[in-house]
Structures are given as C-alpha cells and as structure tokens.
N, C-alpha and C. Protein backbone atom coordinates (compact mmCIF):
# COMPACT_ATOMS: atom_id res chain seq x y z
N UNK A 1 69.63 125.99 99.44
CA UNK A 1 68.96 127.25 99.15
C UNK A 1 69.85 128.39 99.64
N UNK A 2 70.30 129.76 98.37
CA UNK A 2 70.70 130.76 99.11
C UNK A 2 69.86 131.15 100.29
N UNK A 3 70.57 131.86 100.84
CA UNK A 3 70.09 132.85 102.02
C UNK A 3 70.14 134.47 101.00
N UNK A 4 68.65 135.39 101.31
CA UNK A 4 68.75 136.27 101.36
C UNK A 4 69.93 137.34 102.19
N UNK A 5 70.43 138.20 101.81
CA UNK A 5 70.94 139.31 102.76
C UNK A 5 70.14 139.84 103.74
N UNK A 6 70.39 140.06 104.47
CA UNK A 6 69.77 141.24 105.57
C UNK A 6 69.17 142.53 105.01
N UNK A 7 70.13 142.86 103.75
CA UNK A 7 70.09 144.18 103.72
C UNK A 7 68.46 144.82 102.94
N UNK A 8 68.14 143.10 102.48
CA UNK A 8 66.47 142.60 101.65
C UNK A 8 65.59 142.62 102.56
N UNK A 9 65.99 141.21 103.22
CA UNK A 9 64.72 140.62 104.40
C UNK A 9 65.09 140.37 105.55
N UNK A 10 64.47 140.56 106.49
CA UNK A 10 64.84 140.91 107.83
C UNK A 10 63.80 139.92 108.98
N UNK A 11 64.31 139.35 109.41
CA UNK A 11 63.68 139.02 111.12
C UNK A 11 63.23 140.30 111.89
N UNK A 12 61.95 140.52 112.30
CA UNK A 12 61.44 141.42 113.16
C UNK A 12 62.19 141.02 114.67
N UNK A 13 62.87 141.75 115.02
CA UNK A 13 63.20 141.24 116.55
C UNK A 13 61.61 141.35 117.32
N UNK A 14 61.86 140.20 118.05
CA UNK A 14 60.06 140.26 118.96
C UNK A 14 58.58 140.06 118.55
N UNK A 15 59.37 139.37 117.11
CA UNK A 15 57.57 138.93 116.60
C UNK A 15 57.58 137.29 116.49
N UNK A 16 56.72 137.28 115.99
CA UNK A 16 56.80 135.80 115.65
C UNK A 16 56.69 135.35 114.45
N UNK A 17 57.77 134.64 113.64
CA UNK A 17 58.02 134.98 112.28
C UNK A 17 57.51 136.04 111.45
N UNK A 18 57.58 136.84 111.61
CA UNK A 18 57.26 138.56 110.82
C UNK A 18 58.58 138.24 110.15
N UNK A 19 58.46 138.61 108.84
CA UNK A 19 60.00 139.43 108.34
C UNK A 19 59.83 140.93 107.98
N UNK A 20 60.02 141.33 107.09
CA UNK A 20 60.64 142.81 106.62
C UNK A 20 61.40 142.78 105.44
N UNK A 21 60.60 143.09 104.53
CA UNK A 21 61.02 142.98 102.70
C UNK A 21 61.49 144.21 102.71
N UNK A 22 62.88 144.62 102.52
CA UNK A 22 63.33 146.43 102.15
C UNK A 22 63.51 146.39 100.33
N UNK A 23 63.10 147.12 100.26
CA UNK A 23 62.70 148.18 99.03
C UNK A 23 63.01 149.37 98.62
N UNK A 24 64.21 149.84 97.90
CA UNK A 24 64.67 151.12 98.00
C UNK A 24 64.50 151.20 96.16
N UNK A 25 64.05 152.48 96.28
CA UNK A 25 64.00 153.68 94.71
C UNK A 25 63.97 154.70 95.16
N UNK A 26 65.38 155.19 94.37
CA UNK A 26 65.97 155.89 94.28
C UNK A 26 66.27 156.28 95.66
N UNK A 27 65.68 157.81 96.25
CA UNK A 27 66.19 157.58 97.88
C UNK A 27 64.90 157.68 98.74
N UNK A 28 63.78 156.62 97.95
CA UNK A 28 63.12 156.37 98.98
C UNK A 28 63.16 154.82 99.54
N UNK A 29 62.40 154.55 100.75
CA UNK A 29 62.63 153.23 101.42
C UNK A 29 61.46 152.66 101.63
N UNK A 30 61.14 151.62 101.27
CA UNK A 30 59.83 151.03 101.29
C UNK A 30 59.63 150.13 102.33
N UNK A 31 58.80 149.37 102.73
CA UNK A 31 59.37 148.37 103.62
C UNK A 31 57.87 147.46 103.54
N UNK A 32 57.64 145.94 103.83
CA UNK A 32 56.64 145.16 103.30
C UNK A 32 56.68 144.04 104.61
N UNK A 33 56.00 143.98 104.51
CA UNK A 33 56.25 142.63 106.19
C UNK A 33 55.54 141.83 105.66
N UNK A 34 56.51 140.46 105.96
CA UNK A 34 55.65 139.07 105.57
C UNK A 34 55.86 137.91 106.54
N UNK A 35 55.30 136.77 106.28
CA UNK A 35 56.07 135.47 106.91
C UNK A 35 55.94 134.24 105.95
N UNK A 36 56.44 133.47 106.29
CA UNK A 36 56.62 132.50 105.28
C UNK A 36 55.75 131.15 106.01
N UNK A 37 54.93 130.84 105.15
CA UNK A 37 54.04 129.30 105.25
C UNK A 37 54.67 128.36 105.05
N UNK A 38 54.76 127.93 105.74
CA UNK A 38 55.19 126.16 105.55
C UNK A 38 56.45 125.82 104.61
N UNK A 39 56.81 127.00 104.85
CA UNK A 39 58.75 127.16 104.47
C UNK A 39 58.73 127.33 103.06
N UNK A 40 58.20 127.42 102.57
CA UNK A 40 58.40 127.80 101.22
C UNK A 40 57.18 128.86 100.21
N UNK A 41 56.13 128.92 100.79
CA UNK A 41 55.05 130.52 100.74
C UNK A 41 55.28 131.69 101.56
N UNK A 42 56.06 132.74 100.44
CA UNK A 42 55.98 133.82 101.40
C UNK A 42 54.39 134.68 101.37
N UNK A 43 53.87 135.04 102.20
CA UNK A 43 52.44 135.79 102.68
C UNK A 43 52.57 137.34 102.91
N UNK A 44 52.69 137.73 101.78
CA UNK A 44 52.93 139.75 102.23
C UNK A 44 51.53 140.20 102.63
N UNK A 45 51.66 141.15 104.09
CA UNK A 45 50.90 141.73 104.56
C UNK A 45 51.10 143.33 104.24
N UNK A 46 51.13 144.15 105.02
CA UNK A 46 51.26 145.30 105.38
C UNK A 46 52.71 146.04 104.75
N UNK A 47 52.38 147.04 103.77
CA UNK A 47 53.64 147.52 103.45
C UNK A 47 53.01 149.30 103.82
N UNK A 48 54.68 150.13 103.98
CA UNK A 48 54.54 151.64 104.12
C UNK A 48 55.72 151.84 103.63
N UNK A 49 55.84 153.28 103.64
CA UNK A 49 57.18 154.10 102.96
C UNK A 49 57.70 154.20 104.61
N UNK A 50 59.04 153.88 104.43
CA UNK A 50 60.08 154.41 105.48
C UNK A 50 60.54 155.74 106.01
N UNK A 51 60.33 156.52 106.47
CA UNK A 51 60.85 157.82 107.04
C UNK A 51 61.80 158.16 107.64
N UNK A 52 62.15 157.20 109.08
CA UNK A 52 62.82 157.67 110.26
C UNK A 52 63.73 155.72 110.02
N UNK A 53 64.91 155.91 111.47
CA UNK A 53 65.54 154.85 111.66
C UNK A 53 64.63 153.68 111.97
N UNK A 54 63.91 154.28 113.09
CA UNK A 54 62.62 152.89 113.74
C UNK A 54 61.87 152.68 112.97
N UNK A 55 61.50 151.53 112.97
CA UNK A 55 59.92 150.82 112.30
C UNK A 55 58.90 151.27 113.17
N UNK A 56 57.88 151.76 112.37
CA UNK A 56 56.38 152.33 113.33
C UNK A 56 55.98 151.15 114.07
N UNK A 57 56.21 150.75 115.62
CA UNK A 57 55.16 149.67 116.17
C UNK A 57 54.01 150.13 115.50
N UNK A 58 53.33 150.61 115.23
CA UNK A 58 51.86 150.15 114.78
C UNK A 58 51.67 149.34 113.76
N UNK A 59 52.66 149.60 112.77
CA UNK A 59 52.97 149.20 112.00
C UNK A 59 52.96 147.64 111.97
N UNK A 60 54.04 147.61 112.99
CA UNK A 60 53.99 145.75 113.06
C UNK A 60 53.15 145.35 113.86
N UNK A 61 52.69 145.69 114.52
CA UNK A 61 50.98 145.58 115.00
C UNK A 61 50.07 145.27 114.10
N UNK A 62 50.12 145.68 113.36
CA UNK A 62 49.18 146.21 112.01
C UNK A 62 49.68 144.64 111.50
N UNK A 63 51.19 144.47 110.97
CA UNK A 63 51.03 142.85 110.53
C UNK A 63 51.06 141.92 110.92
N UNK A 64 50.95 142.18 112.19
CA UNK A 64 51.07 140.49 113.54
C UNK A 64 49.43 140.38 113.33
N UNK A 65 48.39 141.44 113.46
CA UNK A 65 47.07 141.37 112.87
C UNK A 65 46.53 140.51 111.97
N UNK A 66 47.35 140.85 110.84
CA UNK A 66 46.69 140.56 109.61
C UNK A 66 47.79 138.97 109.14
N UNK A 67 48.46 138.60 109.80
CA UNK A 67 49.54 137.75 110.00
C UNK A 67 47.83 136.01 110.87
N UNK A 68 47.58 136.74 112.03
CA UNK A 68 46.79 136.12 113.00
C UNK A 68 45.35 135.99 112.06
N UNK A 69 44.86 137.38 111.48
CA UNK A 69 43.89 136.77 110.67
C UNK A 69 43.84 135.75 109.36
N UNK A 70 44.92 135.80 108.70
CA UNK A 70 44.99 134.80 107.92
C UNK A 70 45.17 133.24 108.13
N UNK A 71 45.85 133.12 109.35
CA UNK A 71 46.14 131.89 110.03
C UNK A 71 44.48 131.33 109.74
N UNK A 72 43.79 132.17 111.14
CA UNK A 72 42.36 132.04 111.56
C UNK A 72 41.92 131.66 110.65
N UNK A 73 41.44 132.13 109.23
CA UNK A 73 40.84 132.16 108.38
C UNK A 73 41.05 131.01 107.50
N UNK A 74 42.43 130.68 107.42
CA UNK A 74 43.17 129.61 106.73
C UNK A 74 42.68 128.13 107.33
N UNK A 75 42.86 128.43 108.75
CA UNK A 75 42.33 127.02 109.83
C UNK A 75 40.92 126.61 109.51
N UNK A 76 40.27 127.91 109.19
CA UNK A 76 38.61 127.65 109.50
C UNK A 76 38.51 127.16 107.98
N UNK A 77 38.65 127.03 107.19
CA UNK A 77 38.38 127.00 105.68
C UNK A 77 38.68 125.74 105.64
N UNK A 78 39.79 124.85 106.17
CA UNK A 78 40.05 123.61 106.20
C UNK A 78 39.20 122.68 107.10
N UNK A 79 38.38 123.39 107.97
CA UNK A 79 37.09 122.89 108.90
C UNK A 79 35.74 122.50 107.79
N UNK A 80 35.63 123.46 107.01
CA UNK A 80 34.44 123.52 106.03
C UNK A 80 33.93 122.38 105.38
C-alpha cells in the first residue's frame, strides 16, 4: 500500500490515532480529522477552515470526543 504524503494526512502529535485530512482551494485551507478502524475504515469526524499556523485545541478536543463516542457507541451496538 502507498503511503499518503504528509502534506494530505497527518498524525496529530499527542492524540491517539487522530489524523488530519488537509484540503486546500484555492487559498483557502480546510482541515478534517479522522482515524482509521481496523486499518482499513477511515471515520471522518470534525472538519473547520484553517486560519492561523496552530490547529485550534478545541478543535481536536472536539474530535478525540466524537472519536470516543463512536467507539462507545460502536461497542454497545455489538452488546445488543
């Protein structure tokens, strides 16, 4: 399997599998956070428009969230 570039998808330094889908039109910057299931489902959470150099922590707050609720939700459904 290729490897993506960096300059696409990104490792969050300090999360736990988070990535970072970049997205550019024209000269704006998009940015999409996901992680990947069981190595081969990627799971997009939380996307915003880019502004500044840093990524908003809330931001990845926002998809370690919604990252943890899907797990949860995923676990409990297989309980049913």
């Amino acid at each position: 399997m290729e490897r993506v570039p960096e300059k696409y998808l990104k490792h969050i330094t300090g999360s736990k599998g988070l990535f970072e889908v970049r997205v550019e039109n024209a000269s704006d910057i998009y940015r999409v956070f996901c992680f990947f299931e069981e190595g081969k489902l990627i799971i997009l959470l939380n996307g915003f428009q880019k502004k500044s150099l840093k990524t908003p922590r809330n931001q990845i707050k926002t998809a370690e969230r919604l990252k943890e609720q899907y797990c949860y939700e995923k676990q409990h459904k297989k309980d049913d």
